[in-house]
PDB file of N, CA and C in Angstrom:
ATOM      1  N   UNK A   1      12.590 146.122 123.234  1.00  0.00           N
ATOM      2  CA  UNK A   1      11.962 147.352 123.633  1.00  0.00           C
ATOM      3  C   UNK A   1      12.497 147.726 125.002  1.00  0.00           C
ATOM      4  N   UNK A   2      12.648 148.910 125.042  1.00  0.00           N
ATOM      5  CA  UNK A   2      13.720 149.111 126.425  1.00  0.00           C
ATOM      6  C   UNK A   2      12.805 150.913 127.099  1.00  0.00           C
ATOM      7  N   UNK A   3      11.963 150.114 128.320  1.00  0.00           N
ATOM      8  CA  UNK A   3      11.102 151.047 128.814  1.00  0.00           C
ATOM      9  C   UNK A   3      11.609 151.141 130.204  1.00  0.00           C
ATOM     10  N   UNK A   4      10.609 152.002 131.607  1.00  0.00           N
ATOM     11  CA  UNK A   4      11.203 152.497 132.589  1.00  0.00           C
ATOM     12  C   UNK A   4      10.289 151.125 133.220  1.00  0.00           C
ATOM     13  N   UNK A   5      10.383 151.352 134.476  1.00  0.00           N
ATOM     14  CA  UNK A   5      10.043 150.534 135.721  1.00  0.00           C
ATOM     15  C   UNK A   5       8.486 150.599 136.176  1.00  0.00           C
ATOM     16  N   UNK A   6       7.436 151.168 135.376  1.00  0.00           N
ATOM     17  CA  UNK A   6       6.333 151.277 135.480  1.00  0.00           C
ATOM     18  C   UNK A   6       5.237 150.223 135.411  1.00  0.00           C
ATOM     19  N   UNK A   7       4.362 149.967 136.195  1.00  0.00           N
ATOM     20  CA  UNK A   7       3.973 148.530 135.928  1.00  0.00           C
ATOM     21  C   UNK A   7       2.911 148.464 135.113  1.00  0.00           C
ATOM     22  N   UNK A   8       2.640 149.560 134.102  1.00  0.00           N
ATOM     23  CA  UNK A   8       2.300 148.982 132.991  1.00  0.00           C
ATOM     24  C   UNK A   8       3.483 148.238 132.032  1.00  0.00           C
ATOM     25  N   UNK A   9       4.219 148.342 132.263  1.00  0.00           N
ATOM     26  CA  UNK A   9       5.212 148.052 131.384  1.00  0.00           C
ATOM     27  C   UNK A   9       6.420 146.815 132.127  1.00  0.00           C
ATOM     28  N   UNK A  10       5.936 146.887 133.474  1.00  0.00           N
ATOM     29  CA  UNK A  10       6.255 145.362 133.689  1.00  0.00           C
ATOM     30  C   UNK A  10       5.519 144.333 133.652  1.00  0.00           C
ATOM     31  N   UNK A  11       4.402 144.528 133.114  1.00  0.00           N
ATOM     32  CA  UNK A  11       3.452 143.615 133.373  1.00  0.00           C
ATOM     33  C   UNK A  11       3.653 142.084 132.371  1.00  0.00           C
ATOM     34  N   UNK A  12       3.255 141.096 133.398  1.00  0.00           N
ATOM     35  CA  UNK A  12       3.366 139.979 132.760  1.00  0.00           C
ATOM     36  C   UNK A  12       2.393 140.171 131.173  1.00  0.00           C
ATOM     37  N   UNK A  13       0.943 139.971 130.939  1.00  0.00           N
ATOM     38  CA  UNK A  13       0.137 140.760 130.142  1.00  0.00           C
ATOM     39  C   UNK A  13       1.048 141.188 129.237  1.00  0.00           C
ATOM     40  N   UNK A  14       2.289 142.429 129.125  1.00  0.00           N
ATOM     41  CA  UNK A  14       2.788 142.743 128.049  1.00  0.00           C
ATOM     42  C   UNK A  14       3.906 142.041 127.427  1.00  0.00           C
ATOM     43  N   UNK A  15       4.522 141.326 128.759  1.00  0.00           N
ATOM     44  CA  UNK A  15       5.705 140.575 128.189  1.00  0.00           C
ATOM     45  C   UNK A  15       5.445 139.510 127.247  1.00  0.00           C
ATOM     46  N   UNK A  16       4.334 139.122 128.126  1.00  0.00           N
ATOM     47  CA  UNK A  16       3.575 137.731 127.293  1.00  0.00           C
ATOM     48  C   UNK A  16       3.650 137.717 125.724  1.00  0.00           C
ATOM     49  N   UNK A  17       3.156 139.230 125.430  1.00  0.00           N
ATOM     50  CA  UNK A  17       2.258 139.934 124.023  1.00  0.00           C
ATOM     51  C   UNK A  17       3.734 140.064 123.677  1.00  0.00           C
ATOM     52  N   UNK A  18       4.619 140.824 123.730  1.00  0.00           N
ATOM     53  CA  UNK A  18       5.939 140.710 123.426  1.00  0.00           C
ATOM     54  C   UNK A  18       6.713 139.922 123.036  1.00  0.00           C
ATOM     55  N   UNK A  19       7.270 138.958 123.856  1.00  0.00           N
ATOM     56  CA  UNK A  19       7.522 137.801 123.636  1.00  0.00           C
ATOM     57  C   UNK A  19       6.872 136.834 122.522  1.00  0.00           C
ATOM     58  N   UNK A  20       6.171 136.686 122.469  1.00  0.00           N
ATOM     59  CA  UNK A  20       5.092 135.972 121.217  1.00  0.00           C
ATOM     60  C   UNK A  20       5.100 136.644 119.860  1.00  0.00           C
ATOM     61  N   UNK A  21       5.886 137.813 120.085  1.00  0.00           N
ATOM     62  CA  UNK A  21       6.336 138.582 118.401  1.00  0.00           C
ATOM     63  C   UNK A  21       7.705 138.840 118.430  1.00  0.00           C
ATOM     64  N   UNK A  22       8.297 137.912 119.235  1.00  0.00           N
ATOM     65  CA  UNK A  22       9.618 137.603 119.324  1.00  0.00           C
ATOM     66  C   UNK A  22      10.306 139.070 119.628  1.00  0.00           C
ATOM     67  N   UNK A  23       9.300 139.907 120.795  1.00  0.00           N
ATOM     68  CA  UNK A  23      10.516 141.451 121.186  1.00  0.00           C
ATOM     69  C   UNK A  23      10.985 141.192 122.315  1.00  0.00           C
ATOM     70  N   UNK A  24      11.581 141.362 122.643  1.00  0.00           N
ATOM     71  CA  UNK A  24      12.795 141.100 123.772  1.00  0.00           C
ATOM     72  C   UNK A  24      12.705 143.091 124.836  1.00  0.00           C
ATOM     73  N   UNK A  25      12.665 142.743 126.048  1.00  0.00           N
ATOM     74  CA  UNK A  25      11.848 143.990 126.810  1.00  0.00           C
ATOM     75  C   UNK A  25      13.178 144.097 127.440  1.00  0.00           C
ATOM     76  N   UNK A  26      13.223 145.138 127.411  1.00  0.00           N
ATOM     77  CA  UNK A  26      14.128 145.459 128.867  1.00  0.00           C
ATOM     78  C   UNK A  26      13.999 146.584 129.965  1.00  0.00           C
ATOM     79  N   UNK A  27      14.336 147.233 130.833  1.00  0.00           N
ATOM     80  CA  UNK A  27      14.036 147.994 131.874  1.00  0.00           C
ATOM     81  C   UNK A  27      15.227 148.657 132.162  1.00  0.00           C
ATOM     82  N   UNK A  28      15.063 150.541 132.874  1.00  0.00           N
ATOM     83  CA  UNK A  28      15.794 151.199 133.399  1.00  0.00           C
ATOM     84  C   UNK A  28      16.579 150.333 134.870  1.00  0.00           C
ATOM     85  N   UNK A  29      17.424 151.095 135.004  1.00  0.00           N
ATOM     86  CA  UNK A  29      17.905 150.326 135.877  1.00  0.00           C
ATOM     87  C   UNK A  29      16.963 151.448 136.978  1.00  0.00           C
ATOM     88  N   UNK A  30      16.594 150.671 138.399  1.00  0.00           N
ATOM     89  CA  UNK A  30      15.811 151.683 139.402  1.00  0.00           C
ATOM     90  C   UNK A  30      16.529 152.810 139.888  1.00  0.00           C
ATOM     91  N   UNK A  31      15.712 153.483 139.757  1.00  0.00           N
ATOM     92  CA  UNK A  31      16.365 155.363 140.458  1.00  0.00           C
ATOM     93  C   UNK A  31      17.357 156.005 139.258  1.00  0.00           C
ATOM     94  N   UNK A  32      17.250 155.132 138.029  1.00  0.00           N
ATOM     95  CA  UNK A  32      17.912 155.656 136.897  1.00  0.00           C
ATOM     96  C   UNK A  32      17.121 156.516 136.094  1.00  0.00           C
ATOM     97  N   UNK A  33      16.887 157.706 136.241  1.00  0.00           N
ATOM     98  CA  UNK A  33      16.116 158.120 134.803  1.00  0.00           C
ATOM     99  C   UNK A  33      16.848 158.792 133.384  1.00  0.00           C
ATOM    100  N   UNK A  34      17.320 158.331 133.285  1.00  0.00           N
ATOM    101  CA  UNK A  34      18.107 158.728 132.018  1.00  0.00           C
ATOM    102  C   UNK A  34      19.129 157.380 131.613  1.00  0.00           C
ATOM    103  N   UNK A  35      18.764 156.381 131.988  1.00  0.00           N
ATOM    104  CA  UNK A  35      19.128 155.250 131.338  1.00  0.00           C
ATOM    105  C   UNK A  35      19.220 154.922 129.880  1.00  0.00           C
ATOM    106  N   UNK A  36      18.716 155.771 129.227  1.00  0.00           N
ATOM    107  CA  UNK A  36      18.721 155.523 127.695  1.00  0.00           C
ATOM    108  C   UNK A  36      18.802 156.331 127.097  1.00  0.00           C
ATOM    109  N   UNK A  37      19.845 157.422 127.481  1.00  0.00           N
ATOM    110  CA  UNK A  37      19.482 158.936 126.544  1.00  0.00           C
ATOM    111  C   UNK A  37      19.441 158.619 125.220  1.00  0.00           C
ATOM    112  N   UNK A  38      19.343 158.393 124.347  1.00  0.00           N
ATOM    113  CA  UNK A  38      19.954 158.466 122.922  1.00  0.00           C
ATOM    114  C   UNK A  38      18.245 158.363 122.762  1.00  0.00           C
ATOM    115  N   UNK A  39      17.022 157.190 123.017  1.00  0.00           N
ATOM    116  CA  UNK A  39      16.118 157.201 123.124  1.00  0.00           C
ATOM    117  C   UNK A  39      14.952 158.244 123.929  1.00  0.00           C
ATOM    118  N   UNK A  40      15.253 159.040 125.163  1.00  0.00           N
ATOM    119  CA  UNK A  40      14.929 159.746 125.792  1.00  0.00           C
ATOM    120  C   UNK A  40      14.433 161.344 125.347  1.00  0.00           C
ATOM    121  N   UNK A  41      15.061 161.972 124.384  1.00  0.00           N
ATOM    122  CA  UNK A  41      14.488 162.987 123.615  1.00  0.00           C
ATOM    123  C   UNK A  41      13.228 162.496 122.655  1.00  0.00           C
ATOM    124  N   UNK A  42      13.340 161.382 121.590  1.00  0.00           N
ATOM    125  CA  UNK A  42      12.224 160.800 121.447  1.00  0.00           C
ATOM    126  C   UNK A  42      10.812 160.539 122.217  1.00  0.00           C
ATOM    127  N   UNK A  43      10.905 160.334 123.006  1.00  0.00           N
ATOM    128  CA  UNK A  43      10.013 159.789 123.787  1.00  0.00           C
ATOM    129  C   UNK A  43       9.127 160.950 124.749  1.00  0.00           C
ATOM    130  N   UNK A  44      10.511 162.263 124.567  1.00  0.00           N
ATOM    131  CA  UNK A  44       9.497 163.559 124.920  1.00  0.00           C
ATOM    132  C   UNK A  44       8.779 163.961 123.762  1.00  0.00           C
ATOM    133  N   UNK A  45       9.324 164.095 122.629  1.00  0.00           N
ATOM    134  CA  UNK A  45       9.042 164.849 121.263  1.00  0.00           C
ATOM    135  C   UNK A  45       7.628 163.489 121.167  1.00  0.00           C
ATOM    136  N   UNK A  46       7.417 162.557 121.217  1.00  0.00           N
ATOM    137  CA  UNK A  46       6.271 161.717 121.205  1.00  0.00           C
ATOM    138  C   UNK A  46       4.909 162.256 121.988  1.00  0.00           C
ATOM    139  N   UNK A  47       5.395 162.720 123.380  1.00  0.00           N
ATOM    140  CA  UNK A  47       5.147 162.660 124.406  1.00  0.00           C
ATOM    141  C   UNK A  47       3.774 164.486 124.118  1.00  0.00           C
ATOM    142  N   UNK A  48       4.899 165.391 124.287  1.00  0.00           N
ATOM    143  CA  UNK A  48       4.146 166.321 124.099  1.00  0.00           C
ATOM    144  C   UNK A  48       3.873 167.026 122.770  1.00  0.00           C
ATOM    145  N   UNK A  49       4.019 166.462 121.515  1.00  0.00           N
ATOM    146  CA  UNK A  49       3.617 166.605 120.533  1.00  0.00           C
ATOM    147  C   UNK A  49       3.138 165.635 119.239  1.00  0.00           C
ATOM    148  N   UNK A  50       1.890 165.302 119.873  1.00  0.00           N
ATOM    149  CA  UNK A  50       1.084 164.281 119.162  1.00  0.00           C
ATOM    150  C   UNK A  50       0.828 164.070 117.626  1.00  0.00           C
ATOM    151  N   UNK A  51       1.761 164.876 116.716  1.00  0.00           N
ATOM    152  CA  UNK A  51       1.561 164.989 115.660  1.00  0.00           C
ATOM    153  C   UNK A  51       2.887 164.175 114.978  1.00  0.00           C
ATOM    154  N   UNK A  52       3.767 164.293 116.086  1.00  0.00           N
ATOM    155  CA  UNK A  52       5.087 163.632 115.752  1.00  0.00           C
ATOM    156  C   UNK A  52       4.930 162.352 116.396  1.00  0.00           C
ATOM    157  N   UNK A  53       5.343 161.443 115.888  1.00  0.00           N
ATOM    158  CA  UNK A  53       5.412 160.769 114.164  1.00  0.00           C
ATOM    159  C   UNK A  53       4.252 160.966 113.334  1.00  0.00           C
ATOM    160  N   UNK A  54       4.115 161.293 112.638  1.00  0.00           N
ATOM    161  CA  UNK A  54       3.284 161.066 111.420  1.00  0.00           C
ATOM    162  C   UNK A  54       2.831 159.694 110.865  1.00  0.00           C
ATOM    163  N   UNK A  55       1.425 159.534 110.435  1.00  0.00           N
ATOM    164  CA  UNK A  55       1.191 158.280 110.450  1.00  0.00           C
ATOM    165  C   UNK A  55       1.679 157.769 108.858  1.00  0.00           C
ATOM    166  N   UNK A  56       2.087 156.675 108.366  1.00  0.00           N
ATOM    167  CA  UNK A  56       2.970 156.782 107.323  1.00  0.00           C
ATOM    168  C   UNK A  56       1.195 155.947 106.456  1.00  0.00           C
ATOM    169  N   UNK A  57       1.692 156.059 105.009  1.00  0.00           N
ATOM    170  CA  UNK A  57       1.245 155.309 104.586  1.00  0.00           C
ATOM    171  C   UNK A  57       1.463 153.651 104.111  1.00  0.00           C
ATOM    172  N   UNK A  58       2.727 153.616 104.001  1.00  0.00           N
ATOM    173  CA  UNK A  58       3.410 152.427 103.565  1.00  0.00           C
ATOM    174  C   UNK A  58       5.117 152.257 104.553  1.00  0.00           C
ATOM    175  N   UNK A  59       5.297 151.035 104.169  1.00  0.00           N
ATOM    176  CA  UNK A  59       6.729 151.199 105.125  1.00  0.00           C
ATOM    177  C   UNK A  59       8.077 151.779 104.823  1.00  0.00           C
ATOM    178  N   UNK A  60       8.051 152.133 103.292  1.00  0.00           N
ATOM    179  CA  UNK A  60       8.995 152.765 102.151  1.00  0.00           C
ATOM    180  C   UNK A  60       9.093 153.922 103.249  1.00  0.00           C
ATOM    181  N   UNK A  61       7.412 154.470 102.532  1.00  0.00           N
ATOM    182  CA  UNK A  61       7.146 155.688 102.894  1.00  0.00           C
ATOM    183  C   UNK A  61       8.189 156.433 104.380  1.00  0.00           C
ATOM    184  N   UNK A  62       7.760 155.225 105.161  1.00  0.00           N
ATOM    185  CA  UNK A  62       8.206 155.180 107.072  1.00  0.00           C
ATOM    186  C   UNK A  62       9.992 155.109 106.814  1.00  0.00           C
ATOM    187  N   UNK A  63      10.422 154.724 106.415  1.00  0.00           N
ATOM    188  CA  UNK A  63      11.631 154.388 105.980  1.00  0.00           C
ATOM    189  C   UNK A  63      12.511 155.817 105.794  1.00  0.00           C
ATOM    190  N   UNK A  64      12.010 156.210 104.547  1.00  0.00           N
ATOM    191  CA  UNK A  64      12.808 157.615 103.752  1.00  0.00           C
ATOM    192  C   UNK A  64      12.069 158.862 104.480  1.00  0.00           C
TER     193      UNK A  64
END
């Protein structure tokens, strides 16, 4: 999972929870904000329109 420098998201607490479902975290580099474009339009379209993603019913479903 590859998030910004915020300390919700550095927090030991999440790495812990992370780690223990075997996800591997990583971080912007500092004063970088656009460290991840390819991910970064996502994360607006999440952001200010709460309808996007859709909640799936099955993982097929999530898939296609």
């Amino acid at each position: 999972m590859h998030a910004d420098n915020g300390s919700a998201m550095t927090s030991n607490l999440l790495r812990d929870h992370l780690t223990r479902h075997g996800i591997e975290l990583s971080h912007n580099r500092p004063y970088v904000s656009d460290d991840n474009p390819f991910s970064e339009p996502g994360f607006r379209t999440m952001k200010y329109r709460p309808g996007c993603p859709k909640a799936f019913t099955d993982l097929d479903t999530a898939r296609s």
